[in-house]
PDB file of N, CA and C in Angstrom:
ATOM      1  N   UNK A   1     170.510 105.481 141.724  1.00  0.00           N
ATOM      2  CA  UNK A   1     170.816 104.138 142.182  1.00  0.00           C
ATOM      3  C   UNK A   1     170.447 103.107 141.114  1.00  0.00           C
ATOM      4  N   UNK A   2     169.226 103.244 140.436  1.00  0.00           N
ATOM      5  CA  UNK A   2     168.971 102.313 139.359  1.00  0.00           C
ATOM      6  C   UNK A   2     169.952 102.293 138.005  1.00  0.00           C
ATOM      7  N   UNK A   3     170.416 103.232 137.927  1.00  0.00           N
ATOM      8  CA  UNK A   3     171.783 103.316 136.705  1.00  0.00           C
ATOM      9  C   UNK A   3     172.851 102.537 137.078  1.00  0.00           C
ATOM     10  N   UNK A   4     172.945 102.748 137.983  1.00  0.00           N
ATOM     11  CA  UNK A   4     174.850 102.596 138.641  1.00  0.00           C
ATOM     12  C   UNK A   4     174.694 101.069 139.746  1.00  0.00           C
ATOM     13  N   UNK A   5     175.000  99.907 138.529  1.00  0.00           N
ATOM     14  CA  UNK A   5     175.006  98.558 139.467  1.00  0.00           C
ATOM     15  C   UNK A   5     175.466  98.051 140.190  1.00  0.00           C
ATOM     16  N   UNK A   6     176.362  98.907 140.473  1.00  0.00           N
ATOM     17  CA  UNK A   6     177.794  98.239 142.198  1.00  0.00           C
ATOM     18  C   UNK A   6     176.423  99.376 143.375  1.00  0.00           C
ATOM     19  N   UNK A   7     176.260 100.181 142.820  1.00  0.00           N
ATOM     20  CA  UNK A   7     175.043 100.720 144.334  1.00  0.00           C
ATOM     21  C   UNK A   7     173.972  99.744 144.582  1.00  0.00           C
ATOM     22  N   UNK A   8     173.406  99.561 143.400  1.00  0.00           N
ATOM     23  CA  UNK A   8     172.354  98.605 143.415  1.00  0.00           C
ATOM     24  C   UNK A   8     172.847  97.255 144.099  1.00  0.00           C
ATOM     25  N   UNK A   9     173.910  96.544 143.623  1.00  0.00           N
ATOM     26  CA  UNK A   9     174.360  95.381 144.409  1.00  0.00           C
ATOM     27  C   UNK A   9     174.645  96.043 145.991  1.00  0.00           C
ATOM     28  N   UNK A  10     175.372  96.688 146.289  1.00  0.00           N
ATOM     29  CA  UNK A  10     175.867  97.012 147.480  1.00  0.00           C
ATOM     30  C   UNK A  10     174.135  96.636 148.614  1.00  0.00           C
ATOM     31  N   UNK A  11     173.213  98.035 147.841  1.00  0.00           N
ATOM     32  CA  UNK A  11     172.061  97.946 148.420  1.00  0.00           C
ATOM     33  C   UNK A  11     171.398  96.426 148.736  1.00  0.00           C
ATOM     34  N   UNK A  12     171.558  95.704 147.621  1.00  0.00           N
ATOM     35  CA  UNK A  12     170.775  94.390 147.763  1.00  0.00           C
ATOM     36  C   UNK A  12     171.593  93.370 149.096  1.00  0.00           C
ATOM     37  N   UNK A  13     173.075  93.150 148.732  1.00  0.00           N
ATOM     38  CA  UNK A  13     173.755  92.506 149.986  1.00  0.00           C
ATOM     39  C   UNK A  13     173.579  93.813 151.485  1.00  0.00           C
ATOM     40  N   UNK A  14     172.922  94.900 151.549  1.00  0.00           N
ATOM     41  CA  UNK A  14     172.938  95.171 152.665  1.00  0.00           C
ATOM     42  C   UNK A  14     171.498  94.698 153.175  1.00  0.00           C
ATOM     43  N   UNK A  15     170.849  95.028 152.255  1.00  0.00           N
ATOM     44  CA  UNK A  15     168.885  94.460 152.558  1.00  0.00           C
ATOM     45  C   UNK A  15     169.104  92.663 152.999  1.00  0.00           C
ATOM     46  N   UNK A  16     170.216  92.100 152.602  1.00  0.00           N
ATOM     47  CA  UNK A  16     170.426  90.430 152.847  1.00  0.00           C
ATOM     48  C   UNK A  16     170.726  90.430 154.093  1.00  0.00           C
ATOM     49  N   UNK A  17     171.758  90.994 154.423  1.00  0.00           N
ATOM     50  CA  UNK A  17     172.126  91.102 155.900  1.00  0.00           C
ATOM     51  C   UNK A  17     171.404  90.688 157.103  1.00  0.00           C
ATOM     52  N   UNK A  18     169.982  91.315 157.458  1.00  0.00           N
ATOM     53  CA  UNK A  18     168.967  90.977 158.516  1.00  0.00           C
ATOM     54  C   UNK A  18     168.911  89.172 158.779  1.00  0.00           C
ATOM     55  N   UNK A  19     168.316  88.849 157.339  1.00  0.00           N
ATOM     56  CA  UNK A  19     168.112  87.217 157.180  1.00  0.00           C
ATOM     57  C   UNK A  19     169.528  86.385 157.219  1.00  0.00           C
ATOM     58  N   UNK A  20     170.380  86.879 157.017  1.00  0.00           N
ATOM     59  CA  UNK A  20     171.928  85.652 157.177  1.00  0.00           C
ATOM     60  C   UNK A  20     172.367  85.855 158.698  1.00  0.00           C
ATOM     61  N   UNK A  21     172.153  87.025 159.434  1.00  0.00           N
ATOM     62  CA  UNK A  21     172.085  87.402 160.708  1.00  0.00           C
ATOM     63  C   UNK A  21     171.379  86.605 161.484  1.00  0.00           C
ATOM     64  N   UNK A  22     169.942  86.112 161.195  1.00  0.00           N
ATOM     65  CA  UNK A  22     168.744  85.742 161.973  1.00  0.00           C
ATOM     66  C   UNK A  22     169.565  83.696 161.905  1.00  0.00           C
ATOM     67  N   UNK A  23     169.857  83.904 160.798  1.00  0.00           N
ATOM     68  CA  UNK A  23     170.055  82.330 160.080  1.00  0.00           C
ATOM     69  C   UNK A  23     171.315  81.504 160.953  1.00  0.00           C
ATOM     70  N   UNK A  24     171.820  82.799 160.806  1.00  0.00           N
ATOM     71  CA  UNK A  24     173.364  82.596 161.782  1.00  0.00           C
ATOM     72  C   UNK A  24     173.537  82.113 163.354  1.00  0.00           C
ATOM     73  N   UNK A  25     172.568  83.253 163.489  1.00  0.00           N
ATOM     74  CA  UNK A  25     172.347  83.016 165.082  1.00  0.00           C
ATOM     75  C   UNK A  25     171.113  82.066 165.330  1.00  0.00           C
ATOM     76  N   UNK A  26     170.348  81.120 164.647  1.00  0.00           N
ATOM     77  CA  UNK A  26     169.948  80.069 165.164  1.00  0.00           C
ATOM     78  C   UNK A  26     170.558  78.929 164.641  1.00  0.00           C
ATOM     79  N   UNK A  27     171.477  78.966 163.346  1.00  0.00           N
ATOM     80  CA  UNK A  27     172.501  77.599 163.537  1.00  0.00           C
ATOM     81  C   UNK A  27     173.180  77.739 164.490  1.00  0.00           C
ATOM     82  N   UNK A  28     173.693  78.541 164.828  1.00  0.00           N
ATOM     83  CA  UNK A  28     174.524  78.832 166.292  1.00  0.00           C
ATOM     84  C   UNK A  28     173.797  78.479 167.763  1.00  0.00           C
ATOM     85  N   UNK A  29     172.647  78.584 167.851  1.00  0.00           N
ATOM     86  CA  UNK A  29     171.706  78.624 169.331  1.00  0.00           C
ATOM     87  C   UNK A  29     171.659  79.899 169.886  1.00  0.00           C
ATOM     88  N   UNK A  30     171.788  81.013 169.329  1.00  0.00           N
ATOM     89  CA  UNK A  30     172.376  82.059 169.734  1.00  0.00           C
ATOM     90  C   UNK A  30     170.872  82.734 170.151  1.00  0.00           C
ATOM     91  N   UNK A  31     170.374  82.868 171.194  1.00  0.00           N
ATOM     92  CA  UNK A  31     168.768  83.612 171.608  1.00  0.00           C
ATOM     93  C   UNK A  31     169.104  84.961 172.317  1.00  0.00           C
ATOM     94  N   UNK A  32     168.746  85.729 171.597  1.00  0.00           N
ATOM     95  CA  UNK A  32     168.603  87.280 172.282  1.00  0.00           C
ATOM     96  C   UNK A  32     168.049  87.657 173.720  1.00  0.00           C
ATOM     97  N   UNK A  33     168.055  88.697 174.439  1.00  0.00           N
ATOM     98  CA  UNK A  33     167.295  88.497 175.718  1.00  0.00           C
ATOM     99  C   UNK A  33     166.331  89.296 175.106  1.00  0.00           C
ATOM    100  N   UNK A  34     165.649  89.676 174.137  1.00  0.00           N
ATOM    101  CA  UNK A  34     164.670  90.579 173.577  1.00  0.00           C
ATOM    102  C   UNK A  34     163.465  89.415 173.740  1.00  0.00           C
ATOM    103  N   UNK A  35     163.931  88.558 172.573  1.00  0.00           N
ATOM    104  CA  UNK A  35     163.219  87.326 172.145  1.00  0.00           C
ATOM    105  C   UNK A  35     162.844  86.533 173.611  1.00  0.00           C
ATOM    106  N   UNK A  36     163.977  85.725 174.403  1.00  0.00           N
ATOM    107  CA  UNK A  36     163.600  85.302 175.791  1.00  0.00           C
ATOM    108  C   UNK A  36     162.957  86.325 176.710  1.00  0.00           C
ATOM    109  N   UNK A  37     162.638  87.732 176.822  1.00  0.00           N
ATOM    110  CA  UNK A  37     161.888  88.012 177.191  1.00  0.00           C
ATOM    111  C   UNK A  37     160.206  88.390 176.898  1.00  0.00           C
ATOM    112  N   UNK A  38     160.374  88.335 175.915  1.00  0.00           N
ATOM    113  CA  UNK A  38     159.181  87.897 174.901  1.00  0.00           C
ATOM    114  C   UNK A  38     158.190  86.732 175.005  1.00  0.00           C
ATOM    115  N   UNK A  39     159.053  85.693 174.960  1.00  0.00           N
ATOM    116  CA  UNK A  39     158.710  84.949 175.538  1.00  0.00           C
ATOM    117  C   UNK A  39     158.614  84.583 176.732  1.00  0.00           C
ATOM    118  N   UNK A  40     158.691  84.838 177.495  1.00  0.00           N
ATOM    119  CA  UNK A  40     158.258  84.706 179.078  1.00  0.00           C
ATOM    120  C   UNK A  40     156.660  85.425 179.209  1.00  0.00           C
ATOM    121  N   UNK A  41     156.807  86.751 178.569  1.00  0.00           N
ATOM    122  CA  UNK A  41     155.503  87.324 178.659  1.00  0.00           C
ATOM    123  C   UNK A  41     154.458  86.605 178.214  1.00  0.00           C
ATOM    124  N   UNK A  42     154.751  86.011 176.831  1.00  0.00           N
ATOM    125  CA  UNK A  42     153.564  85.711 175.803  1.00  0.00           C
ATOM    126  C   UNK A  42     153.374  83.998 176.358  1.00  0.00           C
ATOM    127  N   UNK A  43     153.706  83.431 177.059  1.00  0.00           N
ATOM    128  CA  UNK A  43     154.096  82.133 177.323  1.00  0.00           C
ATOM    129  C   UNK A  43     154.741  80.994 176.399  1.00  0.00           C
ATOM    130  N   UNK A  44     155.874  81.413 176.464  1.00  0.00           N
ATOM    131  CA  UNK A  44     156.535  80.583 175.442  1.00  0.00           C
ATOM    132  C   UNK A  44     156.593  81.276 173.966  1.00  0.00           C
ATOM    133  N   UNK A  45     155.846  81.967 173.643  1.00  0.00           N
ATOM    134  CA  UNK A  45     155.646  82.024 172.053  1.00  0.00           C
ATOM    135  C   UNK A  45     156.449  83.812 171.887  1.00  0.00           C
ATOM    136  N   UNK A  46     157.742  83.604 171.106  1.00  0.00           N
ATOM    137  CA  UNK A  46     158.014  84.750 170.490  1.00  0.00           C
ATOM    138  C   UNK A  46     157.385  85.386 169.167  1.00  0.00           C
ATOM    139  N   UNK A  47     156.703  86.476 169.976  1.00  0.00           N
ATOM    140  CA  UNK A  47     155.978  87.175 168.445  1.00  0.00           C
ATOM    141  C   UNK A  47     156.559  88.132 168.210  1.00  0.00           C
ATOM    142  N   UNK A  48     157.808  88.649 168.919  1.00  0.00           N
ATOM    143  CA  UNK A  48     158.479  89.462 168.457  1.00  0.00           C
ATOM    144  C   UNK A  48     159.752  89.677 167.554  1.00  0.00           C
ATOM    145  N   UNK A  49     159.980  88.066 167.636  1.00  0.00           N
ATOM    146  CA  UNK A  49     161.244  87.114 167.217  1.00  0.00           C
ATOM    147  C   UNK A  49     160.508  87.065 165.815  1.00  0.00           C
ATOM    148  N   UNK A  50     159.562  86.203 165.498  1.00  0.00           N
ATOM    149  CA  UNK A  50     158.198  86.244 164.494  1.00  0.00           C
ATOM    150  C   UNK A  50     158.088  87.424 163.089  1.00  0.00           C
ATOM    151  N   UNK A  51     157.639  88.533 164.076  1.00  0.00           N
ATOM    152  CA  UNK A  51     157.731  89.790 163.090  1.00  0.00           C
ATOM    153  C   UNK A  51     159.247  90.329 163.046  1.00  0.00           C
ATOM    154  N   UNK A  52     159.936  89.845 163.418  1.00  0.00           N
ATOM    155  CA  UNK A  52     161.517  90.355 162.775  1.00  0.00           C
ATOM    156  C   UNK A  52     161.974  89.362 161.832  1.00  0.00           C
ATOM    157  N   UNK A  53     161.836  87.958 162.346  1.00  0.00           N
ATOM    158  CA  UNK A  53     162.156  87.097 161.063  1.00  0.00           C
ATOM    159  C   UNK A  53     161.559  87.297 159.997  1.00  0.00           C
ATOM    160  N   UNK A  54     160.147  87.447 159.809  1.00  0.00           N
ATOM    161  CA  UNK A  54     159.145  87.883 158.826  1.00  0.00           C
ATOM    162  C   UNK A  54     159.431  89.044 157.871  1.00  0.00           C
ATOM    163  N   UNK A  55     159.626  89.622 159.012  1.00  0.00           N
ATOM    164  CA  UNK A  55     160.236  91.631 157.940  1.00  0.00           C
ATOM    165  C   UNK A  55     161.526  91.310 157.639  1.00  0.00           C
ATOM    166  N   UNK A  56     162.156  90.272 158.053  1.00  0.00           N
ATOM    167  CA  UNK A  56     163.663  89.833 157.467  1.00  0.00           C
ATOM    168  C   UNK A  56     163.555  88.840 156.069  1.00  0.00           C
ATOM    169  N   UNK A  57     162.734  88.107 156.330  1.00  0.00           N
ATOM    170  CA  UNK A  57     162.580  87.270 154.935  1.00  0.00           C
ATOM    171  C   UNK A  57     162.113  88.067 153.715  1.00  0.00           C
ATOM    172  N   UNK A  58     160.824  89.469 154.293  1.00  0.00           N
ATOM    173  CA  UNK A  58     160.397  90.044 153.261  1.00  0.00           C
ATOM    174  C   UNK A  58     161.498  90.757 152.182  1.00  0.00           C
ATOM    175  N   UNK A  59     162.963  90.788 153.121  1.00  0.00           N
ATOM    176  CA  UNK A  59     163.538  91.927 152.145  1.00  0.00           C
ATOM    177  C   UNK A  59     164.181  91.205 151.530  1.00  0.00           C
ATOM    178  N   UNK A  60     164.247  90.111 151.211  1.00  0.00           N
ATOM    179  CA  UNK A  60     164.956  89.210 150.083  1.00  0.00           C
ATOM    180  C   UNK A  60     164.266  89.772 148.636  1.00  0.00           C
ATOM    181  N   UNK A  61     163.004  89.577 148.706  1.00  0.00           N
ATOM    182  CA  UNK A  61     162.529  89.900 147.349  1.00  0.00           C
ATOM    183  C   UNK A  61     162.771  91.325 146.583  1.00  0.00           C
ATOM    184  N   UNK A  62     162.719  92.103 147.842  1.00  0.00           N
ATOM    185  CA  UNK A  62     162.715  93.401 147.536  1.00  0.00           C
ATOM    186  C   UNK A  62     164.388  93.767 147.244  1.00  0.00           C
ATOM    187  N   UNK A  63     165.354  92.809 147.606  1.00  0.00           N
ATOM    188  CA  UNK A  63     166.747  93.253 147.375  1.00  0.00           C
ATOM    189  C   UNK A  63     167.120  92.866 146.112  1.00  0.00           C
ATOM    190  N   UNK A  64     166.301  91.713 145.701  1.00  0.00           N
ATOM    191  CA  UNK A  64     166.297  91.220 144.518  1.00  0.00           C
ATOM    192  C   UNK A  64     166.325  91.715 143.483  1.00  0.00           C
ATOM    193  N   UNK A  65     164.695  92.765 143.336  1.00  0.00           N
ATOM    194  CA  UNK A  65     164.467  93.716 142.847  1.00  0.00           C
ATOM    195  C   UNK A  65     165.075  94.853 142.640  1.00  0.00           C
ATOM    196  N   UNK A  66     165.670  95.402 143.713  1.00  0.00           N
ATOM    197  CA  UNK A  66     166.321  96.898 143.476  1.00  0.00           C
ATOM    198  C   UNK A  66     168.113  95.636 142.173  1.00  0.00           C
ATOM    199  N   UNK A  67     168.435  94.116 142.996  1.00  0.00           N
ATOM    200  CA  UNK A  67     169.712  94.281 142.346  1.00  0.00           C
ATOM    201  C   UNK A  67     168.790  94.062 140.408  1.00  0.00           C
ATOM    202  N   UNK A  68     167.925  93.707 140.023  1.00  0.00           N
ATOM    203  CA  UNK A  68     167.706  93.350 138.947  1.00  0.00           C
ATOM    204  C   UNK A  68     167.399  94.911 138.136  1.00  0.00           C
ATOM    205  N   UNK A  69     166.856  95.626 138.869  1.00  0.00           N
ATOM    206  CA  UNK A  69     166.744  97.092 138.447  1.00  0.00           C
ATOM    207  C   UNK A  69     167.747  97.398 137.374  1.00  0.00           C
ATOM    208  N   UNK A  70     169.131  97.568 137.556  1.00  0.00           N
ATOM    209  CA  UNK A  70     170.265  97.842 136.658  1.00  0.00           C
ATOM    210  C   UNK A  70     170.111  97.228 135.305  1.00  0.00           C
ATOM    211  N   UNK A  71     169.836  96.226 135.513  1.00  0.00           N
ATOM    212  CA  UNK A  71     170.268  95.189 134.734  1.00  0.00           C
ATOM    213  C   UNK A  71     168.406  95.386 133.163  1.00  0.00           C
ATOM    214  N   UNK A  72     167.625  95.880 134.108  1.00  0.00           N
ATOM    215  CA  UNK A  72     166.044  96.019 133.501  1.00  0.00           C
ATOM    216  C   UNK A  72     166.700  97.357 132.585  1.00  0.00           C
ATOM    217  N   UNK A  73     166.833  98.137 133.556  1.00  0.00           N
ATOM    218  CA  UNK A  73     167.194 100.110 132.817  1.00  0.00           C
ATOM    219  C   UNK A  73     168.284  99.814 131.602  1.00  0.00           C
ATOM    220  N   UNK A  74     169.480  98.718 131.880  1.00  0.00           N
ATOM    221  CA  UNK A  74     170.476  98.600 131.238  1.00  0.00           C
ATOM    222  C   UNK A  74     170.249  98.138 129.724  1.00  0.00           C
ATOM    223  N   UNK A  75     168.407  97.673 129.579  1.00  0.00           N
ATOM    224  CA  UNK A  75     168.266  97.458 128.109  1.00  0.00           C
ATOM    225  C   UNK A  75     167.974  98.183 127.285  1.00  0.00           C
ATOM    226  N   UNK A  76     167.706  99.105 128.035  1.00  0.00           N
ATOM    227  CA  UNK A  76     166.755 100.498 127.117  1.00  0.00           C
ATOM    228  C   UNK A  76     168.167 101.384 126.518  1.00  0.00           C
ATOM    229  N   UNK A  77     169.926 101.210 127.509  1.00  0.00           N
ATOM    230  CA  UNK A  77     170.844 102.179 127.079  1.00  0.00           C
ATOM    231  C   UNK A  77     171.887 101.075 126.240  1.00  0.00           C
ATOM    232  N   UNK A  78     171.029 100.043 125.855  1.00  0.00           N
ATOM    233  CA  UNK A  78     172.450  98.765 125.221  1.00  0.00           C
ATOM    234  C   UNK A  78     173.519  97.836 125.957  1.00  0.00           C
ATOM    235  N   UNK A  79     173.069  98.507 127.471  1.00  0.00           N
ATOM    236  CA  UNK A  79     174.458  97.505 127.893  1.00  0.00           C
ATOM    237  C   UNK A  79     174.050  95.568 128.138  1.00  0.00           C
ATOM    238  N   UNK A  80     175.151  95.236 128.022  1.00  0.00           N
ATOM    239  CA  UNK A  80     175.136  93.943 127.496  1.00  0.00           C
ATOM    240  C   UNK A  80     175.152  93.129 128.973  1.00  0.00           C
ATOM    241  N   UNK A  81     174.748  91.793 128.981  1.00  0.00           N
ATOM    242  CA  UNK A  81     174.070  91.231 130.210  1.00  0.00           C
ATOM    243  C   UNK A  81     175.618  90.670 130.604  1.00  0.00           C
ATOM    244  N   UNK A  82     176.705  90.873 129.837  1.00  0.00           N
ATOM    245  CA  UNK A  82     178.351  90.846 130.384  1.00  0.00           C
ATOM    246  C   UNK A  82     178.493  92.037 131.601  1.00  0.00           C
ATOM    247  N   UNK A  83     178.081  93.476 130.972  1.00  0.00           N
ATOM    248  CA  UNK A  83     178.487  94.171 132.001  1.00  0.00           C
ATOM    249  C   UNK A  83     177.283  94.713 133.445  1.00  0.00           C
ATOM    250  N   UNK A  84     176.252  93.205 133.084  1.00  0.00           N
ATOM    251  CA  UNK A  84     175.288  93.242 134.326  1.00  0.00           C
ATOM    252  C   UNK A  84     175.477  91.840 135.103  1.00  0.00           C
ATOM    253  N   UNK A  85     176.682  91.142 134.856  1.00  0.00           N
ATOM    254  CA  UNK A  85     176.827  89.784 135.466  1.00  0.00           C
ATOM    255  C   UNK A  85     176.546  90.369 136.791  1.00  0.00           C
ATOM    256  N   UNK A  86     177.798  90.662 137.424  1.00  0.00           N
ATOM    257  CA  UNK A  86     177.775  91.024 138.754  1.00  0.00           C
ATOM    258  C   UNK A  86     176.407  91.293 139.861  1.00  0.00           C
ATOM    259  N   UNK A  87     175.295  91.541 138.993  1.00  0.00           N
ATOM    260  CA  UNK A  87     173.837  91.833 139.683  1.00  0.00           C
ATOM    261  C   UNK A  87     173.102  90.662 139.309  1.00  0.00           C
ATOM    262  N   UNK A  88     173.329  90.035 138.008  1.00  0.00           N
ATOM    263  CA  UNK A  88     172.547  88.680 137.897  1.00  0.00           C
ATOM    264  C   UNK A  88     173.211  87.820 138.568  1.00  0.00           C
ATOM    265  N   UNK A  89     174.606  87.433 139.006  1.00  0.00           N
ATOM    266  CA  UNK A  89     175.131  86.473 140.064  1.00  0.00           C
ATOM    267  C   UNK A  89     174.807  86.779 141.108  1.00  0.00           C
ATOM    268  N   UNK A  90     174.462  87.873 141.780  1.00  0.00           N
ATOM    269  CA  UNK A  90     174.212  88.136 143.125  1.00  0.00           C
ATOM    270  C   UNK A  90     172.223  87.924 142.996  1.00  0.00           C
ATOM    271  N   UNK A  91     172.296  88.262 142.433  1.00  0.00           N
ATOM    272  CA  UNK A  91     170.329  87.972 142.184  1.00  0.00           C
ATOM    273  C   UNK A  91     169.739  86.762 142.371  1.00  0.00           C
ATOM    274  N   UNK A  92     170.450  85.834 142.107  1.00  0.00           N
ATOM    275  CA  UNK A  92     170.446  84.193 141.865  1.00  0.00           C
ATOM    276  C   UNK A  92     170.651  83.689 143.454  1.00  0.00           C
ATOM    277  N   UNK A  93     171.418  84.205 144.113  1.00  0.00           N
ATOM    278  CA  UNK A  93     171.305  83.059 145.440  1.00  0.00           C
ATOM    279  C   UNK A  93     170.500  83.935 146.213  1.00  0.00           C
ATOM    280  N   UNK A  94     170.188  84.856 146.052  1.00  0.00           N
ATOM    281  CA  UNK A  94     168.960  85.748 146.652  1.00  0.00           C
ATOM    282  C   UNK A  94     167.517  85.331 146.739  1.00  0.00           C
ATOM    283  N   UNK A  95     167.772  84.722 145.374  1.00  0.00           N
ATOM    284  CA  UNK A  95     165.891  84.168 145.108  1.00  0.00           C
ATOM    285  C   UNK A  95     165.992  83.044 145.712  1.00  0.00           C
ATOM    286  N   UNK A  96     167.087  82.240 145.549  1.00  0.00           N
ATOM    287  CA  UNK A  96     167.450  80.789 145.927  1.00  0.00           C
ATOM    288  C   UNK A  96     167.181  80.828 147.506  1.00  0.00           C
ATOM    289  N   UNK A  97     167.546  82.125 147.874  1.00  0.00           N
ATOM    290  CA  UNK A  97     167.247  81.993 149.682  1.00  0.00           C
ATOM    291  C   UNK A  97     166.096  81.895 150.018  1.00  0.00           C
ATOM    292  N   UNK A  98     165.438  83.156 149.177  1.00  0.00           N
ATOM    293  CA  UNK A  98     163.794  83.326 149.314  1.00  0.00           C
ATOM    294  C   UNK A  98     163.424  81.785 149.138  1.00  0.00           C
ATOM    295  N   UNK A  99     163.487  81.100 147.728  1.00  0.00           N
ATOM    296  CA  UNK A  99     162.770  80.493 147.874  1.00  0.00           C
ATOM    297  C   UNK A  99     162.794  79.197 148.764  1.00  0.00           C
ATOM    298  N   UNK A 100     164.109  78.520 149.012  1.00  0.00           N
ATOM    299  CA  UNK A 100     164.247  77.754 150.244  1.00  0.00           C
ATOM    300  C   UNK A 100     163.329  78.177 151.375  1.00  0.00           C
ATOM    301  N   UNK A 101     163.312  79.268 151.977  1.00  0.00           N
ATOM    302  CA  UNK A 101     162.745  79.485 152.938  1.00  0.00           C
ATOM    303  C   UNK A 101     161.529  79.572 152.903  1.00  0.00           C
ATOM    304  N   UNK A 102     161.038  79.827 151.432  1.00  0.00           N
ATOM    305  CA  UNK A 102     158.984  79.527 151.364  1.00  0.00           C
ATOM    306  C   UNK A 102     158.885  77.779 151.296  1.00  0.00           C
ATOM    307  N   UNK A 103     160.020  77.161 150.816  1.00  0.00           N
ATOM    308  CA  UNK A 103     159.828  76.016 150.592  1.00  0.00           C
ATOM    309  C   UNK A 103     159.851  75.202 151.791  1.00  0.00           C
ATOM    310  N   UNK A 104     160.534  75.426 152.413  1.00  0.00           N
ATOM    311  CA  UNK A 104     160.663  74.857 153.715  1.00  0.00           C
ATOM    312  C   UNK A 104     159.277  74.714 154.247  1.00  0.00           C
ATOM    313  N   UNK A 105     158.966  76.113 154.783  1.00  0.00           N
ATOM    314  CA  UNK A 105     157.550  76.573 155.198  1.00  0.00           C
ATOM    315  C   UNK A 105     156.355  75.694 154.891  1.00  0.00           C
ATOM    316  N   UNK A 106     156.475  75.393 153.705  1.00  0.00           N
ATOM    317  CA  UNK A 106     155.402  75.086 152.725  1.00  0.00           C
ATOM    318  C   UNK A 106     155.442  73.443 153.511  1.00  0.00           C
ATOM    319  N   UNK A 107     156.753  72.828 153.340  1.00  0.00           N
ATOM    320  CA  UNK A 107     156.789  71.746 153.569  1.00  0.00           C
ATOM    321  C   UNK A 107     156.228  71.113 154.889  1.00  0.00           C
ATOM    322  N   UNK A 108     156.488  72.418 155.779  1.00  0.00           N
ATOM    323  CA  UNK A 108     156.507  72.082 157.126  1.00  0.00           C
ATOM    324  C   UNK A 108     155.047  72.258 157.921  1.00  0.00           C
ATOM    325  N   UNK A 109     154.058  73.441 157.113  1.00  0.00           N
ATOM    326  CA  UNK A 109     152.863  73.149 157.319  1.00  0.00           C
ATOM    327  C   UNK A 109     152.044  72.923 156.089  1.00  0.00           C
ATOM    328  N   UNK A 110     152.459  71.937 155.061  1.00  0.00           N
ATOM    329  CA  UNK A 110     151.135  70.953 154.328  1.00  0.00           C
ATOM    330  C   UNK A 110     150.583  70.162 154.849  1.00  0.00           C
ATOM    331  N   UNK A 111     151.138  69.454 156.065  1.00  0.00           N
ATOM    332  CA  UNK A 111     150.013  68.652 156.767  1.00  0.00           C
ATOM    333  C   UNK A 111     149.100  69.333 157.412  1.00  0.00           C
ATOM    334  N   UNK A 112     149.259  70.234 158.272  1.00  0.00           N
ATOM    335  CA  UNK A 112     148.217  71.273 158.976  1.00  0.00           C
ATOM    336  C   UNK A 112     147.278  71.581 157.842  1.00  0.00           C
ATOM    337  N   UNK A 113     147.754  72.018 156.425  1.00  0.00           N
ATOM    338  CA  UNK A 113     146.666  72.690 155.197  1.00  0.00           C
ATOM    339  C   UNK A 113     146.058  71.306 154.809  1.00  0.00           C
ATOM    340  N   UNK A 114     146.642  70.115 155.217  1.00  0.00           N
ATOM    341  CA  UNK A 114     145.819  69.165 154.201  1.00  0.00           C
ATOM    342  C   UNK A 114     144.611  68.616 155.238  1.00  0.00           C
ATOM    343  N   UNK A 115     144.497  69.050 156.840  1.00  0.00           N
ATOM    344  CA  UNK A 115     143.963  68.610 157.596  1.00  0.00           C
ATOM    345  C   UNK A 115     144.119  67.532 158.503  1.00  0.00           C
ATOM    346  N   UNK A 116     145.782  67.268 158.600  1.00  0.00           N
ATOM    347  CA  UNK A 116     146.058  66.139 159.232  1.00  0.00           C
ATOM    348  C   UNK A 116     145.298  66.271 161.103  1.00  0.00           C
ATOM    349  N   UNK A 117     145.434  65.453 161.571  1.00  0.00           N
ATOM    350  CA  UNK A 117     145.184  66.086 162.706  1.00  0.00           C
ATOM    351  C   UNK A 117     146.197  66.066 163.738  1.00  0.00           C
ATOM    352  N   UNK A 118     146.735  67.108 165.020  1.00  0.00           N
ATOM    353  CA  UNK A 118     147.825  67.264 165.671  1.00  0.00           C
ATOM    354  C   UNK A 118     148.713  67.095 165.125  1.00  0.00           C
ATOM    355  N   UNK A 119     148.634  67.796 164.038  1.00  0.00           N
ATOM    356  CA  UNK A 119     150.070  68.342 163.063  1.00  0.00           C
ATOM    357  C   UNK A 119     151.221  69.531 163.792  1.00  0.00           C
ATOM    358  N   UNK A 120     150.766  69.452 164.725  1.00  0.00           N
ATOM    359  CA  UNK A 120     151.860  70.406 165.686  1.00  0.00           C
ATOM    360  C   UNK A 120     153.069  69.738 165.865  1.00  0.00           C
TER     361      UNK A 120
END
């Protein structure tokens, strides 16, 4: 898989999938009965919704990685960063997702880290 960069891409847009899924269905309003029942139990608070978004954001980095793989191995056999476009264009809005989504985060609890108070 690390030689051959259409697997490696394939792999990385399938590891994306979870997070454009999750993204989709809350621009949409779209709530699972997994999640609404989740919440009913926990009172209000989905922690199950939580650790799926979470293990969904994690695989951005890691898809990243497997697509940049090709492109790392591809220096040691000469090939030229022409015939690794295809994994560095797809690599690029990958990180760009990741990092929107730490950025957001970041944005949304610096008042809680700076000590505001009822930063909820």
């Amino acid at each position: 898989m690390l030689r051959n960069p259409r697997i490696a891409a394939i792999t990385a847009l399938v590891l994306c999938l979870p997070i454009v899924i999750i993204l989709s269905l809350i621009t949409l309003g779209v709530e699972s009965d997994i999640v609404r029942q989740d919440r009913v139990l926990n009172g209000g608070v989905s922690r199950l919704g939580s650790v799926i978004s979470l293990g969904a954001i994690l695989l951005l980095p890691v898809a990243s990685v497997i697509c940049l793989m090709p492109v790392v191995k591809g220096g040691g056999t000469h090939r030229t960063i022409a015939q690794n476009s295809p994994n560095l264009l797809l690599t690029i809005p990958i990180l760009l997702l990741f990092l929107s989504i730490v950025g957001a985060f970041v944005v949304d609890q610096l008042p809680c880290w700076a000590g505001v108070p009822n930063c909820d």
